[in-house]
C-alpha atoms as a PDB file:
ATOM      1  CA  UNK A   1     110.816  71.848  91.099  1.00  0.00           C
ATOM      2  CA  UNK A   2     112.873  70.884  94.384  1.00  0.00           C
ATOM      3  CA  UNK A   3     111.622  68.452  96.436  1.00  0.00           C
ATOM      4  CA  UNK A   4     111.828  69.564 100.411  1.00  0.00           C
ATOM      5  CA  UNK A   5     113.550  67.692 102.874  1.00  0.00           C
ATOM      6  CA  UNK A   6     111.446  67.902 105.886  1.00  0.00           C
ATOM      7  CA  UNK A   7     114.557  66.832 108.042  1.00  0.00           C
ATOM      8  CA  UNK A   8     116.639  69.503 107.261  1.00  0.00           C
ATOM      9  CA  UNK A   9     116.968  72.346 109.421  1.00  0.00           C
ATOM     10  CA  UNK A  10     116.818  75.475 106.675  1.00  0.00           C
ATOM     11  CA  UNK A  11     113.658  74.067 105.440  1.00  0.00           C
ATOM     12  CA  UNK A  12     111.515  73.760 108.636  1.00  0.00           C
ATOM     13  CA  UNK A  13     112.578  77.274 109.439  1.00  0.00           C
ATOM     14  CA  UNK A  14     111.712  78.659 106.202  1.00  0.00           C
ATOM     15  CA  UNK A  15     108.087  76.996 106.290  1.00  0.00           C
ATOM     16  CA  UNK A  16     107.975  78.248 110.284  1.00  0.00           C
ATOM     17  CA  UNK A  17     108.383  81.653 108.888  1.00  0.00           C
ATOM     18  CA  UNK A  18     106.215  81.696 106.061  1.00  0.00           C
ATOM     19  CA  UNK A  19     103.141  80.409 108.363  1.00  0.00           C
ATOM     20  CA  UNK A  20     104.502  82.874 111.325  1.00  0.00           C
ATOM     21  CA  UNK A  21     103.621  85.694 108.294  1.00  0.00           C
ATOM     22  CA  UNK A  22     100.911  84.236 107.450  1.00  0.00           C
ATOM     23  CA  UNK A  23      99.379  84.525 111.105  1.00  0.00           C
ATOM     24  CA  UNK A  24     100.933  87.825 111.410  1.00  0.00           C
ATOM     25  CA  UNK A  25      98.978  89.075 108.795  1.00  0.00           C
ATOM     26  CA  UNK A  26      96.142  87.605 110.076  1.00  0.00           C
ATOM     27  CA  UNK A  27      96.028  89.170 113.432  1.00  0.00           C
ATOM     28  CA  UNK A  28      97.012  92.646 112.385  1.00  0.00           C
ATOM     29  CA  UNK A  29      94.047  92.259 109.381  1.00  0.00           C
ATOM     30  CA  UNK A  30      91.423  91.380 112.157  1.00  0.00           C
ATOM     31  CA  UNK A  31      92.706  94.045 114.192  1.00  0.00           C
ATOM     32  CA  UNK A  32      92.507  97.005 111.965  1.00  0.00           C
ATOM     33  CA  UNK A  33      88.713  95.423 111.139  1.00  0.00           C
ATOM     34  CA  UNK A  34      87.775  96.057 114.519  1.00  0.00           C
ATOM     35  CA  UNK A  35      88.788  99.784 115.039  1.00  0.00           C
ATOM     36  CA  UNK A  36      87.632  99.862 111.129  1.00  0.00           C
ATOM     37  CA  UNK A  37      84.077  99.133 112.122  1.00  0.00           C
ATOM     38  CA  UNK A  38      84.126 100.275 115.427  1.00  0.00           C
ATOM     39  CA  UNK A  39      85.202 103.713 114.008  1.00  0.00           C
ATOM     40  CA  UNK A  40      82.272 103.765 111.458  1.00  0.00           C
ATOM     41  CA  UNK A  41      79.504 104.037 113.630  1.00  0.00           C
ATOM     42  CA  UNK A  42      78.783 107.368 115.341  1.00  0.00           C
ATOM     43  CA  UNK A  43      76.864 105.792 118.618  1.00  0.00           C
ATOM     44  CA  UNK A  44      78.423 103.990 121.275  1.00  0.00           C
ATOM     45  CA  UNK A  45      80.012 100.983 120.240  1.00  0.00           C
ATOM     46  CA  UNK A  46      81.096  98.162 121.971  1.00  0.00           C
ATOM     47  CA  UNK A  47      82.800  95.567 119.066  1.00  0.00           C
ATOM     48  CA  UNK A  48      84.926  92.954 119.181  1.00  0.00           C
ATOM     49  CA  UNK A  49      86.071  89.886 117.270  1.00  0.00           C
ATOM     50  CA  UNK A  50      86.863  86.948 119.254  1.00  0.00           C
ATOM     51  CA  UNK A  51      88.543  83.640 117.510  1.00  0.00           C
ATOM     52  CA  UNK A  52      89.838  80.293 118.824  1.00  0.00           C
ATOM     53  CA  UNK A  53      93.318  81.015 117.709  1.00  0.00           C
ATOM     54  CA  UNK A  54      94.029  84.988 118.918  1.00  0.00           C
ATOM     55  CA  UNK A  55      91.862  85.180 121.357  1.00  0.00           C
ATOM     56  CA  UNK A  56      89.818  88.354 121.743  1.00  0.00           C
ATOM     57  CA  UNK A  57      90.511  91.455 119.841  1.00  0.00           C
ATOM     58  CA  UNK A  58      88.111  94.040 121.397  1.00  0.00           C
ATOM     59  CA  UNK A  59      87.648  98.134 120.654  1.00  0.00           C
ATOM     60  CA  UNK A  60      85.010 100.230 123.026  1.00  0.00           C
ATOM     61  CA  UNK A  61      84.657 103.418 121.560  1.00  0.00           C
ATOM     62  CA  UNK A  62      81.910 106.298 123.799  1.00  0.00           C
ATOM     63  CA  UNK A  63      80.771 109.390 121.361  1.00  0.00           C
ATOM     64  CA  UNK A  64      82.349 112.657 121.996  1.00  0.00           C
ATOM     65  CA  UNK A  65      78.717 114.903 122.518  1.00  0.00           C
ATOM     66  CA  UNK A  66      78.955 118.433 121.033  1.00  0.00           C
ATOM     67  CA  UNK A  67      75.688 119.939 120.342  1.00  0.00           C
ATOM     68  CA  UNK A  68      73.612 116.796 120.703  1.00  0.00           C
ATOM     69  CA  UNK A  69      75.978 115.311 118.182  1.00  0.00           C
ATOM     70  CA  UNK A  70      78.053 112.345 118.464  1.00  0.00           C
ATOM     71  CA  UNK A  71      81.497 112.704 117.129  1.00  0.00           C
ATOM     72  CA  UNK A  72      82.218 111.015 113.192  1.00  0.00           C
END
C-alpha cells in the first residue's frame, strides 16, 4: 500500500474531499430524517434536529382538516 505524503498538495485535497462527502452525506441524511418523521405523524408537528456541527435542521408541519381528519 502507498504511504501518503501529507505535504503534498493532491493528497490533502483528495482527503478534503473525501471528508467534505462524508459531511455532505451527513447533512442531507439528517435532513431527509426530519421531514421523514415529521411527515409520519398526522397531528401537528413541530420537529427538529439540532447538532453542534450543522446547526439546526427544523420542519413545522400544521394538518390539513377535512372532515375532522388530519391529512396522512
Amino acid at each position: 500500500m502507498e504511504t501518503l505524503d501529507f505535504n503534498n498538495t493532491n493528497t490533502i485535497i483528495m482527503i478534503g474531499l473525501i471528508f467534505g462527502f462524508i459531511v455532505a452525506m451527513s447533512i442531507i441524511g439528517l435532513t431527509f430524517y426530519v421531514i421523514k418523521k415529521t411527515f409520519e405523524c398526522t397531528d401537528e408537528t413541530d420537529f427538529g434536529v439540532q447538532n453542534r456541527l450543522i446547526g439546526k435542521i427544523w420542519h413545522n408541519k400544521k394538518p390539513n382538516h377535512q372532515n375532522g381528519r388530519a391529512s396522512p
